[in-house]
PDB file of N, CA and C in Angstrom:
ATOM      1  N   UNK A   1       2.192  23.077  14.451  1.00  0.00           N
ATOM      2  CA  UNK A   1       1.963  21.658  14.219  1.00  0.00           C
ATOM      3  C   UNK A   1       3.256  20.889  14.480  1.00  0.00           C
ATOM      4  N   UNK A   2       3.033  19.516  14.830  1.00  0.00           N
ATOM      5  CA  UNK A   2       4.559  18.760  15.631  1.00  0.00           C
ATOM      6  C   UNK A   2       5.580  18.463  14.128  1.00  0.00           C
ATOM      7  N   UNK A   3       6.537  18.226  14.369  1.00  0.00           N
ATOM      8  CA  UNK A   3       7.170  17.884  13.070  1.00  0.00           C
ATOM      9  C   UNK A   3       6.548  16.444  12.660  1.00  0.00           C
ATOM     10  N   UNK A   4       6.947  16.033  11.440  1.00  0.00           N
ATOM     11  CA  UNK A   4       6.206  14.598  10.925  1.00  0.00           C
ATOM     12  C   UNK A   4       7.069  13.416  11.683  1.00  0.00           C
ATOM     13  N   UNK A   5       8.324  13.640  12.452  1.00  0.00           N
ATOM     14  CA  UNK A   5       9.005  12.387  13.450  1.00  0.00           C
ATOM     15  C   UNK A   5       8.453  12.530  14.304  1.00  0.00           C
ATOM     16  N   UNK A   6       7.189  13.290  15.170  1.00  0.00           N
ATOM     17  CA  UNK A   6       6.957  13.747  16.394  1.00  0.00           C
ATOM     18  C   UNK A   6       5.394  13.082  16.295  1.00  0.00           C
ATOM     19  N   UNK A   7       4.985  12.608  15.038  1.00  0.00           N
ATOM     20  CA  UNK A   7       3.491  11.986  15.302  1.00  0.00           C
ATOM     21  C   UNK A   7       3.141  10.612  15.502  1.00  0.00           C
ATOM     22  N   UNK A   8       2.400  10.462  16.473  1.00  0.00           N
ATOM     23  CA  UNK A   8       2.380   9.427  17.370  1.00  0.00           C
ATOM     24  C   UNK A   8       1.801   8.160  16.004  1.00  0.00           C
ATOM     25  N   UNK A   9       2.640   7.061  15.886  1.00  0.00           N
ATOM     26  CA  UNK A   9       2.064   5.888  15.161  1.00  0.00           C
ATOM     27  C   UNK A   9       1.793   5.019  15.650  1.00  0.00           C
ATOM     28  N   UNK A  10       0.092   4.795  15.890  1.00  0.00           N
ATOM     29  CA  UNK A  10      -0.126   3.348  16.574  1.00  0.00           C
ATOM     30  C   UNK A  10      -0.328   1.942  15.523  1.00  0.00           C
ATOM     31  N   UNK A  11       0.069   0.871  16.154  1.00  0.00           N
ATOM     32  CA  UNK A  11      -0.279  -0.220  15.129  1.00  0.00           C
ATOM     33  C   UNK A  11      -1.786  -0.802  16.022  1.00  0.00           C
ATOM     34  N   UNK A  12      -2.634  -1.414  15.062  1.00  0.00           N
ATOM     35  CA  UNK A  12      -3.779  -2.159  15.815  1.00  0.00           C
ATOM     36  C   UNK A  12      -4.791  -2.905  14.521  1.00  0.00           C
ATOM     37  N   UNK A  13      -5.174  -3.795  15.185  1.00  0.00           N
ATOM     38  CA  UNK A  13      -5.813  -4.937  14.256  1.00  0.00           C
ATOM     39  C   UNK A  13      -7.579  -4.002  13.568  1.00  0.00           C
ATOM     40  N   UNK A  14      -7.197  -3.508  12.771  1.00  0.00           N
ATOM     41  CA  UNK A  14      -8.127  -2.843  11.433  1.00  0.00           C
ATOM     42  C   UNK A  14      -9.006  -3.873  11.136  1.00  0.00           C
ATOM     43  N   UNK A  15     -10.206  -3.445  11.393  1.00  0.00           N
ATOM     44  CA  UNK A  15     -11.426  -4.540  10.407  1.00  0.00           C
ATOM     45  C   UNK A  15     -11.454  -4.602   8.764  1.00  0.00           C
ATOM     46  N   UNK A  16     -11.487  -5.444   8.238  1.00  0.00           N
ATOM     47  CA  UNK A  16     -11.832  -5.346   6.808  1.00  0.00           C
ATOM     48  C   UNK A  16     -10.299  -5.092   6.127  1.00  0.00           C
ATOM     49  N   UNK A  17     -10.165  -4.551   5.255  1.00  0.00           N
ATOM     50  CA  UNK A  17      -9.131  -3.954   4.006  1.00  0.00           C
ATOM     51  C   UNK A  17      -9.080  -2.712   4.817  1.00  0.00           C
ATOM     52  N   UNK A  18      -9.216  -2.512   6.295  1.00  0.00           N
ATOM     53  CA  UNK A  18      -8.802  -1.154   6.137  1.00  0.00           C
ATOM     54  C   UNK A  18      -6.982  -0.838   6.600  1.00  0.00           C
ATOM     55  N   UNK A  19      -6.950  -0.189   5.941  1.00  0.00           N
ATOM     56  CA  UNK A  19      -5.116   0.031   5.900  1.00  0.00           C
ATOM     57  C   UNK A  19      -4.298   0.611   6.657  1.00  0.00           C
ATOM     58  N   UNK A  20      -5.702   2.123   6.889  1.00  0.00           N
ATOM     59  CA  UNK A  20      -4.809   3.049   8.236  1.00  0.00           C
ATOM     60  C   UNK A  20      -6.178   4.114   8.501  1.00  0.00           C
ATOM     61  N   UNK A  21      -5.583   5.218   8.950  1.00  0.00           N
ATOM     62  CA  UNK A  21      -6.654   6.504   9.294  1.00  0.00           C
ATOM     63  C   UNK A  21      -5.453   7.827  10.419  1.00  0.00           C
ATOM     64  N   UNK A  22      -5.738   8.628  10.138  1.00  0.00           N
ATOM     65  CA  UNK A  22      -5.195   9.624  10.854  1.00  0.00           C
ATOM     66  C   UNK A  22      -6.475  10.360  11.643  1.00  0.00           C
ATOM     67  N   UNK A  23      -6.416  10.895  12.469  1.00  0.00           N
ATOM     68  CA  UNK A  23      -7.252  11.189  13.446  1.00  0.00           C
ATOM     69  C   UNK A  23      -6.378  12.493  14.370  1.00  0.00           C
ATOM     70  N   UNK A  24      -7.399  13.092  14.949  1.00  0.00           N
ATOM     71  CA  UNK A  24      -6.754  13.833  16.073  1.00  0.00           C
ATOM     72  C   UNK A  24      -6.692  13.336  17.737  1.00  0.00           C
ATOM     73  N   UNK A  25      -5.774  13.479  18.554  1.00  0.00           N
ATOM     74  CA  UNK A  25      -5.559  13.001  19.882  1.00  0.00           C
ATOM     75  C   UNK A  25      -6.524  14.156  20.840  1.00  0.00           C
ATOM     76  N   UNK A  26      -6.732  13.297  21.702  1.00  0.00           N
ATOM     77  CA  UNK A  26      -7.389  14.285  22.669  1.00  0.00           C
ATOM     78  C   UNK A  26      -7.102  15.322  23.095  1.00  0.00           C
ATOM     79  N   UNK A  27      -5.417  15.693  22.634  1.00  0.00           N
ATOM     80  CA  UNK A  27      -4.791  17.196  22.720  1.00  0.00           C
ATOM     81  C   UNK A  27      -4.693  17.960  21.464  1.00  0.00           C
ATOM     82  N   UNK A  28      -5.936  17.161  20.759  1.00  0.00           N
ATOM     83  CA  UNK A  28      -6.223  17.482  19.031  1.00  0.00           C
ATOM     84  C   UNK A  28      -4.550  17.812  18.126  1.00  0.00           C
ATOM     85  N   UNK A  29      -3.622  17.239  18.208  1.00  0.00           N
ATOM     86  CA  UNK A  29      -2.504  16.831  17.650  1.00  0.00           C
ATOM     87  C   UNK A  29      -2.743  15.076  16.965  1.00  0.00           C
ATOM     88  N   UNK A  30      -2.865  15.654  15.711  1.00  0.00           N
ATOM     89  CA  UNK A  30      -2.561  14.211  15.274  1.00  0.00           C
ATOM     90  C   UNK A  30      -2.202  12.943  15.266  1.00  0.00           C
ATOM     91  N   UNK A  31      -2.577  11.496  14.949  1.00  0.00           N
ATOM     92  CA  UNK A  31      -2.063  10.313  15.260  1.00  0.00           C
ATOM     93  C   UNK A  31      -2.551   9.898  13.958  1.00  0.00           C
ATOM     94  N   UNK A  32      -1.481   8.809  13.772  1.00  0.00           N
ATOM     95  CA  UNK A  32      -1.436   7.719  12.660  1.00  0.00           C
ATOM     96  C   UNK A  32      -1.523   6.607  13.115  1.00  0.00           C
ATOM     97  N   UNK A  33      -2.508   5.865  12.718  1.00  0.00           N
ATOM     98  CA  UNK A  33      -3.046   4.658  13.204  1.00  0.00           C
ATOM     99  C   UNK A  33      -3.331   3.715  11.717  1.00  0.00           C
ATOM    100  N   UNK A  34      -2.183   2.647  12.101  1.00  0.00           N
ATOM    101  CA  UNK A  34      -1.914   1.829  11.019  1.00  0.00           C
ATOM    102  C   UNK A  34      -1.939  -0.029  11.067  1.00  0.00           C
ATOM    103  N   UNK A  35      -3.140  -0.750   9.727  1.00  0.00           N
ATOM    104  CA  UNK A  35      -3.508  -1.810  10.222  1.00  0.00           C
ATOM    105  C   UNK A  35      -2.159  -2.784  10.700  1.00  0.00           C
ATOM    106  N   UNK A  36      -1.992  -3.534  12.238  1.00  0.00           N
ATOM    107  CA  UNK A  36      -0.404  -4.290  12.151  1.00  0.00           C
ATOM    108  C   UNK A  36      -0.800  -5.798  11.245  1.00  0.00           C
ATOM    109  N   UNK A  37      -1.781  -5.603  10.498  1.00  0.00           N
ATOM    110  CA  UNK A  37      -1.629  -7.052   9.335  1.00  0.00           C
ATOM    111  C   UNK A  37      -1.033  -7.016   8.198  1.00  0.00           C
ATOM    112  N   UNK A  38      -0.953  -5.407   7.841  1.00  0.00           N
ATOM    113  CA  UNK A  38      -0.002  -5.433   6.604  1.00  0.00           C
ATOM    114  C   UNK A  38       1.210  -5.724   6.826  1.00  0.00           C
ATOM    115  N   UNK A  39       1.848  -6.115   5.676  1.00  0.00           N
ATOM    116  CA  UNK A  39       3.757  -6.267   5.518  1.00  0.00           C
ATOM    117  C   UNK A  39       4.202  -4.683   5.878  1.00  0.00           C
ATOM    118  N   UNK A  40       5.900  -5.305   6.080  1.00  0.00           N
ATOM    119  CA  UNK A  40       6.506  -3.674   6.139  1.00  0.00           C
ATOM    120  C   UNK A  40       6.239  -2.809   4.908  1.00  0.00           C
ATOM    121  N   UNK A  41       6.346  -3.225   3.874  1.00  0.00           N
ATOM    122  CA  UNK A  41       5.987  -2.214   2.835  1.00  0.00           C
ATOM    123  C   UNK A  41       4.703  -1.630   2.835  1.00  0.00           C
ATOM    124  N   UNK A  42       3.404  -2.028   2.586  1.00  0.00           N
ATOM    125  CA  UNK A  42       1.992  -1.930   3.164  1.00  0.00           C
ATOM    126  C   UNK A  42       2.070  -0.531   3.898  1.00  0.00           C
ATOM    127  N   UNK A  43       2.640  -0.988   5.145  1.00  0.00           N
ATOM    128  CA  UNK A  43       3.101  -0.061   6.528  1.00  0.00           C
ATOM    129  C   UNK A  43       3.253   1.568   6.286  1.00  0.00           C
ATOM    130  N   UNK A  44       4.894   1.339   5.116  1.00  0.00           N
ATOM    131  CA  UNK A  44       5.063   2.417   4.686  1.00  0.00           C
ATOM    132  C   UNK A  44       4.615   2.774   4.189  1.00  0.00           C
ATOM    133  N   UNK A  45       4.007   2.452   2.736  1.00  0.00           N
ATOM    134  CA  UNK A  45       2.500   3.092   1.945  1.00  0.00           C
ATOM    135  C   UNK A  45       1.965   3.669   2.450  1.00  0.00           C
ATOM    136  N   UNK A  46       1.054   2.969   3.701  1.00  0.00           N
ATOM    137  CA  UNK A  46       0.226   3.578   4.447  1.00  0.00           C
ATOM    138  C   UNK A  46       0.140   4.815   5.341  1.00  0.00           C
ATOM    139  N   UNK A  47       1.711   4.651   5.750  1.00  0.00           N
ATOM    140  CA  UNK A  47       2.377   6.124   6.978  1.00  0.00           C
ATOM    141  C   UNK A  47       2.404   7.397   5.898  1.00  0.00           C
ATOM    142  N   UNK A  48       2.727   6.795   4.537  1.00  0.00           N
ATOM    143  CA  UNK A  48       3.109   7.841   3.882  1.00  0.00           C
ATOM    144  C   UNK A  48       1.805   8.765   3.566  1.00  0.00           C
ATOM    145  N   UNK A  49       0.741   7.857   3.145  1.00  0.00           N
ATOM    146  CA  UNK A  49      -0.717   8.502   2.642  1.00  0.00           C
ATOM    147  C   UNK A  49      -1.572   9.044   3.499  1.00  0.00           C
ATOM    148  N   UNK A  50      -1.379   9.066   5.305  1.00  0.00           N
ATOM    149  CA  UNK A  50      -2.115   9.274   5.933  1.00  0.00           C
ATOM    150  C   UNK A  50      -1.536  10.498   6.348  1.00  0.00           C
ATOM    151  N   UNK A  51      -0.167  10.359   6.683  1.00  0.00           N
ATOM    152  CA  UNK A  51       0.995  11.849   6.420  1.00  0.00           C
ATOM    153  C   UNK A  51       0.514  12.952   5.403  1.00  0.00           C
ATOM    154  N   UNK A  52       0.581  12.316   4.631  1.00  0.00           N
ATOM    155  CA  UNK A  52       0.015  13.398   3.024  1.00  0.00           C
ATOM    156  C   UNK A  52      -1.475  13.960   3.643  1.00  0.00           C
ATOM    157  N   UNK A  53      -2.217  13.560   4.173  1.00  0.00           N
ATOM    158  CA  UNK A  53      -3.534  13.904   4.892  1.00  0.00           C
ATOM    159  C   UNK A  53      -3.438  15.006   5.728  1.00  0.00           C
ATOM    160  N   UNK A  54      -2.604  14.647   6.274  1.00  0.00           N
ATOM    161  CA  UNK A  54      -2.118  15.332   7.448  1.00  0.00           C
ATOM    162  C   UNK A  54      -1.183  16.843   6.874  1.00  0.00           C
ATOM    163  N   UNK A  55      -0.438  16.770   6.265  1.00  0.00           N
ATOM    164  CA  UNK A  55       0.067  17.832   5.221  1.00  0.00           C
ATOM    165  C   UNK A  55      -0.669  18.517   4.573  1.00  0.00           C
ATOM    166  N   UNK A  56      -2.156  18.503   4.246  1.00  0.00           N
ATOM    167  CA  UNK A  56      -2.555  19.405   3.136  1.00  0.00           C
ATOM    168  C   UNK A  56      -3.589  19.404   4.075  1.00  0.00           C
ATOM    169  N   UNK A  57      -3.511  19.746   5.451  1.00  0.00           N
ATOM    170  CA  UNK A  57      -4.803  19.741   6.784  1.00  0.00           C
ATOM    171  C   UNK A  57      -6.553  19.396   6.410  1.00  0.00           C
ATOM    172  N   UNK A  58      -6.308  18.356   5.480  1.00  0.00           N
ATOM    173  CA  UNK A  58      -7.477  17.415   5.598  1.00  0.00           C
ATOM    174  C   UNK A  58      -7.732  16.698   6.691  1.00  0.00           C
ATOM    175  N   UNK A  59      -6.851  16.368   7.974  1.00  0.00           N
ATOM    176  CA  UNK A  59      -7.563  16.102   9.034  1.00  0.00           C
ATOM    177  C   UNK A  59      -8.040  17.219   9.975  1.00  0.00           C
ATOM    178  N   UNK A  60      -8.073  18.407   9.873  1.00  0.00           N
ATOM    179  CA  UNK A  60      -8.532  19.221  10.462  1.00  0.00           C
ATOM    180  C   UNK A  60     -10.181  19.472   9.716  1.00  0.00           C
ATOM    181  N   UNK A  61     -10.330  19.519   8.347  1.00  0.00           N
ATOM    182  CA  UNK A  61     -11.483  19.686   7.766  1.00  0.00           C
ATOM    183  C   UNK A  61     -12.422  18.761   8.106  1.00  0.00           C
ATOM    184  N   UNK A  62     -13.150  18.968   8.682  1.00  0.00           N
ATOM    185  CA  UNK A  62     -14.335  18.169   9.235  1.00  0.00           C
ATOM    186  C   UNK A  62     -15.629  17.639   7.609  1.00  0.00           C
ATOM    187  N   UNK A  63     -15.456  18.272   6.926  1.00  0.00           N
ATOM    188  CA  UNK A  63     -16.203  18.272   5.851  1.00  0.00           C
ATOM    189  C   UNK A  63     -15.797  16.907   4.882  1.00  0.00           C
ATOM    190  N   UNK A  64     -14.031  16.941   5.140  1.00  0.00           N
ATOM    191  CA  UNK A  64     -13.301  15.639   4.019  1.00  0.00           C
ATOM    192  C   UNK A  64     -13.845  14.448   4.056  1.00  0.00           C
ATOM    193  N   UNK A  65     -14.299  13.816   2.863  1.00  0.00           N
ATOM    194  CA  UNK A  65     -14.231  12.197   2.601  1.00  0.00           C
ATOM    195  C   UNK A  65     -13.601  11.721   1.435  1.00  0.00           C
ATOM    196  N   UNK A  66     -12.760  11.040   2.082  1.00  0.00           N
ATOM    197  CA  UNK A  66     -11.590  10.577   0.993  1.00  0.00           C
ATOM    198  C   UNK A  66     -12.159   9.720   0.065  1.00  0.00           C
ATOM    199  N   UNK A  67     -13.882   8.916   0.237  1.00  0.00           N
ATOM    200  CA  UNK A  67     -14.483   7.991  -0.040  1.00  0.00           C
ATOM    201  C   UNK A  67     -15.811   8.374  -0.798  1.00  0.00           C
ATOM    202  N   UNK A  68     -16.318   9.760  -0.897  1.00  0.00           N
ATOM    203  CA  UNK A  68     -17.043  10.369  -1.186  1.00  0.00           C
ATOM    204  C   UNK A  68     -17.996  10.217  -0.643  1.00  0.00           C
ATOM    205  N   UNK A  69     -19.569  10.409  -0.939  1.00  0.00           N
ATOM    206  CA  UNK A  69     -20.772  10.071   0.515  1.00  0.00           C
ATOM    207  C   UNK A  69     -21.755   8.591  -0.041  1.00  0.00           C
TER     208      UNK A  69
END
């Protein structure tokens, strides 16, 4: 897996309250994709919690909902 400076962070305009999402790239290596309406702090919150996702390979589990069903 890439180190955590090596994962790609995109910024892009999020519908709703949504904050961020981690996902896999078409070379199934991870990306962090974070809303650019939050403040810098927001930002970091957000890099940090989607990271943590990414650390305990909940984006690999196809089964996870962080939201329940």
């Amino acid at each position: 897996m890439n180190q955590d400076s090596e994962i790609p962070v995109v910024l892009a305009k999020l519908p709703g309250k949504t904050h961020g999402f981690c996902c896999l790239g078409s070379d199934f290596q991870p990306i962090i994709v974070i809303n650019e309406a939050l403040s810098p702090e927001q930002k970091r919150k957000t890099y940090k919690h989607e990271l943590s996702h990414i650390r305990k390979g909940e984006i690999w589990d196809e089964t996870y909902n962080e939201y329940g069903d």
